[in-house]
N, C-alpha and C. Protein backbone atom coordinates (compact mmCIF):
# COMPACT_ATOMS: atom_id res chain seq x y z
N UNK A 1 133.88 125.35 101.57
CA UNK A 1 133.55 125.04 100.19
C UNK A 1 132.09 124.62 100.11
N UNK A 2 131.49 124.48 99.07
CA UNK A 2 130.31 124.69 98.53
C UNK A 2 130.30 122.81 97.82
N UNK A 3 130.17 122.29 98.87
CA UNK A 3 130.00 120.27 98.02
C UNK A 3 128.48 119.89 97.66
N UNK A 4 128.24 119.46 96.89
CA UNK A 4 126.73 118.92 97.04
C UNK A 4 126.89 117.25 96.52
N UNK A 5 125.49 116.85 97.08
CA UNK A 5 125.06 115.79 96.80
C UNK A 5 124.35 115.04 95.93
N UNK A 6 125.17 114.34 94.56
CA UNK A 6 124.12 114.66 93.79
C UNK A 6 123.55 112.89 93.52
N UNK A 7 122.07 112.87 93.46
CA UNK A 7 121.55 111.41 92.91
C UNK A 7 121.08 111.19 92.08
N UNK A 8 122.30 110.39 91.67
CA UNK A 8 122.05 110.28 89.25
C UNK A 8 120.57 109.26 89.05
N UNK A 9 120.81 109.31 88.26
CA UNK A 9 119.23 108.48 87.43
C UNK A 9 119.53 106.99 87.52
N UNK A 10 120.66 106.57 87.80
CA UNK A 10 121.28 104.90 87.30
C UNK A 10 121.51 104.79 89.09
N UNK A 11 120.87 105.40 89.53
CA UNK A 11 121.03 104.76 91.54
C UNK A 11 122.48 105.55 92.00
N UNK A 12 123.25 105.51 91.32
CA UNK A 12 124.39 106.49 92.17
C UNK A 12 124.42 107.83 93.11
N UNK A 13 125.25 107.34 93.96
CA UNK A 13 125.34 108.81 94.75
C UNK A 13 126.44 109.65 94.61
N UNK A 14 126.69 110.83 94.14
CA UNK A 14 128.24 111.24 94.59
C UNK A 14 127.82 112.66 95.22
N UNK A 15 129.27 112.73 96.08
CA UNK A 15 129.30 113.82 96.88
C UNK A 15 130.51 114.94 95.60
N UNK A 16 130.70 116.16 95.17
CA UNK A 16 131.16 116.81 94.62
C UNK A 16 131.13 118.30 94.71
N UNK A 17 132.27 119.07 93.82
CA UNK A 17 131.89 120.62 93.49
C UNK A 17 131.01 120.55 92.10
N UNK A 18 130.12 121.52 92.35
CA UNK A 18 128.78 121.22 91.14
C UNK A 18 129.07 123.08 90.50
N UNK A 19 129.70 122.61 88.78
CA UNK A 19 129.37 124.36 88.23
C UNK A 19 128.28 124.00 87.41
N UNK A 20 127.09 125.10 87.26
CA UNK A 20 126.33 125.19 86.14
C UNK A 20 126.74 125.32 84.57
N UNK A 21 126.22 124.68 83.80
CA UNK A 21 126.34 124.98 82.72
C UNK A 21 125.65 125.36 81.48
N UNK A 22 125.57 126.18 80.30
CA UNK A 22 124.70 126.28 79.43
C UNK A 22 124.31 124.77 78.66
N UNK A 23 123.14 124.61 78.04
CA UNK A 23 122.69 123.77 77.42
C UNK A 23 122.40 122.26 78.47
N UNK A 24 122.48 122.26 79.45
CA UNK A 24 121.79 121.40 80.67
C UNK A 24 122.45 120.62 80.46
N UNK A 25 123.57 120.88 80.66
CA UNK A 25 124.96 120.08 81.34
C UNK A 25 125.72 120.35 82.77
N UNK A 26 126.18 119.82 83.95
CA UNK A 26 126.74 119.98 84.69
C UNK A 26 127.82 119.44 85.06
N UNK A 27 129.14 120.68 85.00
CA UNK A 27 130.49 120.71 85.71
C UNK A 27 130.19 119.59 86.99
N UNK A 28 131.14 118.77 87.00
CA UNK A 28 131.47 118.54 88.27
C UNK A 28 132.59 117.60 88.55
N UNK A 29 133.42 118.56 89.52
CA UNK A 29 134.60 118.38 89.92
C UNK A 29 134.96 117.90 91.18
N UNK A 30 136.17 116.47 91.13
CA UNK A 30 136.67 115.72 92.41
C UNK A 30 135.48 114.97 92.84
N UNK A 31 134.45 114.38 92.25
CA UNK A 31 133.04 113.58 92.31
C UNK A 31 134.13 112.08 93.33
N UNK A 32 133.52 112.04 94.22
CA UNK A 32 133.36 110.44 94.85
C UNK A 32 131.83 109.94 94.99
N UNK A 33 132.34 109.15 94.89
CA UNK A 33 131.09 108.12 94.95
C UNK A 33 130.69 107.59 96.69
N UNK A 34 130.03 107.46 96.42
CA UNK A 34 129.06 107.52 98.30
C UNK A 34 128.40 106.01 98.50
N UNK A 35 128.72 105.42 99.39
CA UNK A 35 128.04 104.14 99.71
C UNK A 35 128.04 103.84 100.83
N UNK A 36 126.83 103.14 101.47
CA UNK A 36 126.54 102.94 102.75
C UNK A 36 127.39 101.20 102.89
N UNK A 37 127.08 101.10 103.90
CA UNK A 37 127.28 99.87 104.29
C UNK A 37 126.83 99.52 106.15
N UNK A 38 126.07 98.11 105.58
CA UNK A 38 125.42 97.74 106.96
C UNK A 38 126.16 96.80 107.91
N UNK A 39 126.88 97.15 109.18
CA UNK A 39 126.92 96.48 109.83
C UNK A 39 126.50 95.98 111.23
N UNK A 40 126.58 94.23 111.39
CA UNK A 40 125.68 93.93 112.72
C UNK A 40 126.60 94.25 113.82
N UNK A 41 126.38 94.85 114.98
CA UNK A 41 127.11 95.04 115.95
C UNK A 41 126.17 94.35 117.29
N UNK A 42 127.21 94.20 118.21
CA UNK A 42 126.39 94.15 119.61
C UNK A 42 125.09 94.70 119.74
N UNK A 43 125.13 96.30 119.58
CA UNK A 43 123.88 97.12 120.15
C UNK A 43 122.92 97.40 118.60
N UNK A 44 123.35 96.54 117.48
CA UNK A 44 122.34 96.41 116.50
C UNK A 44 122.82 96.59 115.17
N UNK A 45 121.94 97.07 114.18
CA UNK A 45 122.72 97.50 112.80
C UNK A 45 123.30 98.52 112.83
N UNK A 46 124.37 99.02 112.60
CA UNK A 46 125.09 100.46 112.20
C UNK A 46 125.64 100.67 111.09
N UNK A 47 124.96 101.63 110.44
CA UNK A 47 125.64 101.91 108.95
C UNK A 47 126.50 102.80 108.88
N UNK A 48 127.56 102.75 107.86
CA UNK A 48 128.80 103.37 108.01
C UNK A 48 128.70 103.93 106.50
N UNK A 49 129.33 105.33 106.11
CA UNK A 49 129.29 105.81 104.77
C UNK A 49 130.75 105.71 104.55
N UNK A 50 130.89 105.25 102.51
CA UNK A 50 132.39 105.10 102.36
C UNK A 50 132.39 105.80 101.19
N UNK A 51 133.64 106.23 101.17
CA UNK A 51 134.03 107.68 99.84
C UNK A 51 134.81 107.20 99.03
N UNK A 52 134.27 106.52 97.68
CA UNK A 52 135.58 106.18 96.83
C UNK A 52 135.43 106.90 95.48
N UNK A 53 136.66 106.37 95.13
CA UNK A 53 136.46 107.16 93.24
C UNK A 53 135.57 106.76 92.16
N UNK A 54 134.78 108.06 91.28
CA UNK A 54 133.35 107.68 90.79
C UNK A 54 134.19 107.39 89.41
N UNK A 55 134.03 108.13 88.71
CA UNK A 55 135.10 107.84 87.89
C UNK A 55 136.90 108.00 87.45
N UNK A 56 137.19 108.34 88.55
CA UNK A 56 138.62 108.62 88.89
C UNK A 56 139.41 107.65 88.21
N UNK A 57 138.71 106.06 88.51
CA UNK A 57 139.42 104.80 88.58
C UNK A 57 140.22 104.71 86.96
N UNK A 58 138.85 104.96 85.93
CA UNK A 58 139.09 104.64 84.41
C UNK A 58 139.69 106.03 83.77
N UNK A 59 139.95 107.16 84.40
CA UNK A 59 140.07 108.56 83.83
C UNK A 59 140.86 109.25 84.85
N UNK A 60 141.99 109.76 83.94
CA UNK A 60 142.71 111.23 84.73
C UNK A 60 141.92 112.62 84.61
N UNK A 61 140.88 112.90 84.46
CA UNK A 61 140.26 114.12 84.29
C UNK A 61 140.49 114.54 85.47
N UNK A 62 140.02 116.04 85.40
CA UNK A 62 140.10 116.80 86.76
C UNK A 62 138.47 117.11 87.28
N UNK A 63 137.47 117.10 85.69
CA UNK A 63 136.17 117.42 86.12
C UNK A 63 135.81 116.84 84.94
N UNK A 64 134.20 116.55 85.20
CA UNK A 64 133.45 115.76 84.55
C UNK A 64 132.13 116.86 83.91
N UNK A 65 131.86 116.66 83.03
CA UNK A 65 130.46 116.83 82.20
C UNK A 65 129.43 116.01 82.19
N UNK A 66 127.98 116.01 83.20
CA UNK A 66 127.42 115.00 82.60
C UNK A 66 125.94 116.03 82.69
N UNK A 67 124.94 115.15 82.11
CA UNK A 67 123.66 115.58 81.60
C UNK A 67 123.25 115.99 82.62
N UNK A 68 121.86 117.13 82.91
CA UNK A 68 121.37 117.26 84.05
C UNK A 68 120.20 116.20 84.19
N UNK A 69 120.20 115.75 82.76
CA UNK A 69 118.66 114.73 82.51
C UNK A 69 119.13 113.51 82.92
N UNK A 70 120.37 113.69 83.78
CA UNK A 70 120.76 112.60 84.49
C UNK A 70 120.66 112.30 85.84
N UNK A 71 120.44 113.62 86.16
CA UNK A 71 120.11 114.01 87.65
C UNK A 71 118.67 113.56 88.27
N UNK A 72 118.28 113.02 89.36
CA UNK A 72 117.39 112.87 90.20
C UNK A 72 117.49 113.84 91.12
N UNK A 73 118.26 114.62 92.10
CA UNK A 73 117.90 115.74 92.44
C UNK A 73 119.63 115.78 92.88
N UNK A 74 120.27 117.39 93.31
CA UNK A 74 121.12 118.45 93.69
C UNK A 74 121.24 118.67 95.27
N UNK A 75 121.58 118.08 95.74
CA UNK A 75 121.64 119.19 97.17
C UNK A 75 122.75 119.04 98.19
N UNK A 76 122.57 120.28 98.84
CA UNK A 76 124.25 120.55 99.73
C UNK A 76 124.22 119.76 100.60
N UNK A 77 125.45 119.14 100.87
CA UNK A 77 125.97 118.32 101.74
C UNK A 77 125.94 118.84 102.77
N UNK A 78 126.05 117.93 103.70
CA UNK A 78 126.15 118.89 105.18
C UNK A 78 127.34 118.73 105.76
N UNK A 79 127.45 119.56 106.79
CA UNK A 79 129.00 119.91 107.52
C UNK A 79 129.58 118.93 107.43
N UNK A 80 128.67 117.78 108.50
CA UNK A 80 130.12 116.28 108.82
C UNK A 80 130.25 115.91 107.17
N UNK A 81 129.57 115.89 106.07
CA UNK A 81 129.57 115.01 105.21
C UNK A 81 130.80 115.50 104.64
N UNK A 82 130.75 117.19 104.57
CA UNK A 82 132.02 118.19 103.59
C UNK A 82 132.91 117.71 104.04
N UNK A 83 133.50 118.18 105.50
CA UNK A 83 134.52 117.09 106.62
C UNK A 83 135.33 116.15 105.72
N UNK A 84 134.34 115.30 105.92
CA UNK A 84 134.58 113.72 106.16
C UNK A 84 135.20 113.38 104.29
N UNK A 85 134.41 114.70 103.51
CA UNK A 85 134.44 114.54 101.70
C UNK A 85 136.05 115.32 101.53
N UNK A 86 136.28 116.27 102.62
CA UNK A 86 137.53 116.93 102.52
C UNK A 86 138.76 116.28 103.03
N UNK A 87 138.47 115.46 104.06
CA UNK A 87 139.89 114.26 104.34
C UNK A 87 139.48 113.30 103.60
N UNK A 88 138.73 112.63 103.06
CA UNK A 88 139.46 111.59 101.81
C UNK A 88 139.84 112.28 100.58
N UNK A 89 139.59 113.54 100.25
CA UNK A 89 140.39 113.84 99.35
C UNK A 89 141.84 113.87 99.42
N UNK A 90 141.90 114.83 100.46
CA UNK A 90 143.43 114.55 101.01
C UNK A 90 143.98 113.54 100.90
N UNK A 91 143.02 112.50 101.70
CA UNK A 91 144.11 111.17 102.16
C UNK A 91 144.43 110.77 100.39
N UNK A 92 143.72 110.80 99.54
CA UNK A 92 144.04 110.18 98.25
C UNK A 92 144.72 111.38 97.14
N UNK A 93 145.03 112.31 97.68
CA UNK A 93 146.08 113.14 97.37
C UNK A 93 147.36 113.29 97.52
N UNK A 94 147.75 112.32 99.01
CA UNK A 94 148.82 112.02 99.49
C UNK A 94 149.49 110.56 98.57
N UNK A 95 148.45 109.73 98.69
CA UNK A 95 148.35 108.68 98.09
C UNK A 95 149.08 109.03 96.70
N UNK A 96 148.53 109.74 96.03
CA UNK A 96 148.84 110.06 94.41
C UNK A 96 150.13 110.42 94.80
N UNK A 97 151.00 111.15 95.47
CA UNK A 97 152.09 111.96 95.47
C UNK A 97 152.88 110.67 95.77
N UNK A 98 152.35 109.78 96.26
CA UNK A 98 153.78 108.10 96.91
C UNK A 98 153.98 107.78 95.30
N UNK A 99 153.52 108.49 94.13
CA UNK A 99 153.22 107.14 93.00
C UNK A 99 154.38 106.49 92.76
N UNK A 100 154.78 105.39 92.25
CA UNK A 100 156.20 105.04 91.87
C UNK A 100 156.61 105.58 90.55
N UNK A 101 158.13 104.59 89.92
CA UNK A 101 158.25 105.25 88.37
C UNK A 101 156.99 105.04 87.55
N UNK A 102 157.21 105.85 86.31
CA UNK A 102 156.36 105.61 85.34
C UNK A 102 156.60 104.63 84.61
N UNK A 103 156.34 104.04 83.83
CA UNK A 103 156.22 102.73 82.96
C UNK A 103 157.66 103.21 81.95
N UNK A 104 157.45 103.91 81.11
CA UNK A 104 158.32 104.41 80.81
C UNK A 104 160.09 104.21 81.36
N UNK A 105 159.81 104.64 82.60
CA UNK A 105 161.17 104.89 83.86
C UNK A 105 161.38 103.46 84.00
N UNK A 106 160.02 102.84 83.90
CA UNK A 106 160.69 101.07 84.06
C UNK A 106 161.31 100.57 83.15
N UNK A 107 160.86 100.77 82.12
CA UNK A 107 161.72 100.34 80.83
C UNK A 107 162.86 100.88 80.70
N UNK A 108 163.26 101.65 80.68
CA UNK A 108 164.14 102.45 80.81
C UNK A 108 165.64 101.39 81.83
N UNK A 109 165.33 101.54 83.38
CA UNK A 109 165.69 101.03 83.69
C UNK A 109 165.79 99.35 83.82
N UNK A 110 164.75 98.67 83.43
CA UNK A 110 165.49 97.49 82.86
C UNK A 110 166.21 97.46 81.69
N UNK A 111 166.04 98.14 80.67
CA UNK A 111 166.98 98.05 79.39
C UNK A 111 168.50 98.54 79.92
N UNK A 112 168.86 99.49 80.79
CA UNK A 112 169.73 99.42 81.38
C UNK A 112 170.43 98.54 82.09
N UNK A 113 170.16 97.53 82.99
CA UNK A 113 170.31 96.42 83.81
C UNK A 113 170.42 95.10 82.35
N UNK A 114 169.14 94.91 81.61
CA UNK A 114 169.62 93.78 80.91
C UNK A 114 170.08 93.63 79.97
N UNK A 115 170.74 95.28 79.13
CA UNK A 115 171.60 94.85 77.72
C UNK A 115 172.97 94.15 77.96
N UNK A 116 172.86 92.98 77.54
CA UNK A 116 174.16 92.07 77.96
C UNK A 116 174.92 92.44 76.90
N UNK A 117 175.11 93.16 76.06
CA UNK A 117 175.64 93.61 74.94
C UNK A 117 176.63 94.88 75.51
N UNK A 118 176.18 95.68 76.33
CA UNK A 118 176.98 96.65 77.41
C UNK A 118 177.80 95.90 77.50
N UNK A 119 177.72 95.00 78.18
CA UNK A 119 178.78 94.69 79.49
C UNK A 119 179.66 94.14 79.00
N UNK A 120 181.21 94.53 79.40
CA UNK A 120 182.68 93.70 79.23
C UNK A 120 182.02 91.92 79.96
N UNK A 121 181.46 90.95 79.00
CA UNK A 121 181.55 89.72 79.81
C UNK A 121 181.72 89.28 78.48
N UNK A 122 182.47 87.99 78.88
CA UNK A 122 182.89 86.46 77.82
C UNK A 122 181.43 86.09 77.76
N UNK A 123 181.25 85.61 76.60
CA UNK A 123 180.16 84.94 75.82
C UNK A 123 179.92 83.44 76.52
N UNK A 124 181.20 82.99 77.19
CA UNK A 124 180.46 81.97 78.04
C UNK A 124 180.16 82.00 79.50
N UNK A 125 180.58 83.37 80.09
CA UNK A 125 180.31 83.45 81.02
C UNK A 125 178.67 84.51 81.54
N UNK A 126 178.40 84.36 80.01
CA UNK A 126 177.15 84.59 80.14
C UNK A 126 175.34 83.48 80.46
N UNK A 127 174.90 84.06 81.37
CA UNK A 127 174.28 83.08 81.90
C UNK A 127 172.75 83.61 81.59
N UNK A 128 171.58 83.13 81.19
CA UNK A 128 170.52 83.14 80.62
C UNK A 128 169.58 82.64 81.44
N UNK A 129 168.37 83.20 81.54
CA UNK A 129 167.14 82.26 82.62
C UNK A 129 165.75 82.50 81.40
C-alpha cells in the first residue's frame, strides 16, 4: 500500500492513505496520529514512535476531508513505518470486533431483569434498593 506522512500546520503528524482532490482538499483515510516519545535508558536516550487515533476517538468516519492549506508537507512513509502503520491497524481492528452490547441492548436488557411488574411476586415480598 501506498501510506504517507503527512505534517499539518497545527504541529501534528499522521501517518495515512492520501486521495487527491478537486478544489485543494485532501481524502484521507485510517489517519493515526504519530508521536515520539523519549526514553532514558542505560546506554542513553531512545525514542520510541506511538500510533494512535487522530480523529477516530470523536468520529465514526471512515475518511476525512481536510484543507491542503493545512498541510506543511506530503511524503511516503517508509517500509518499517507502513509495517509497523499496518499492525496497529489490525491490532485496533480486532479490538473493534471484541465491542460489547450496544447501549440500546443494555437497556433493553435491564428493562427485562427490572420490570417488577412482570414478575408473579407479592407486593410485600418485594424488595427495593
Amino acid at each position: 500500500m501506498n501510506y504517507q506522512v503527512i505534517k499539518l500546520s497545527n504541529g501534528e503528524d499522521i501517518i495515512c492513505t492520501v486521495e487527491n482532490l478537486e478544489s485543494g482538499k485532501l481524502k484521507i483515510i485510517s489517519p493515526l496520529k504519530m508521536s515520539t516519545h523519549t526514553k532514558v535508558t542505560e546506554k542513553g536516550a531512545v525514542e520510541s514512535l506511538g500510533l494512535s487515533r487522530w480523529v477516530q476517538v470523536y468520529s465514526d468516519q471512515p475518511y476525512y476531508i481536510i484543507e491542503k492549506s493545512g498541510v506543511v508537507i506530503v511524503t511516503p512513509a517508509s517500509e518499517g513505518l507502513c509495517r509497523y502503520y499496518e499492525y496497529v491497524l489490525n491490532s485496533m481492528n480486532k479490538i473493534e470486533m471484541i465491542k460489547g452490547p450496544t447501549k440500546e441492548e443494555l437497556d433493553e436488557i435491564e428493562e427485562d431483569e427490572y420490570n417488577l411488574n412482570d414478575w408473579d411476586i407479592n407486593e410485600e415480598d418485594k424488595i427495593y434498593h
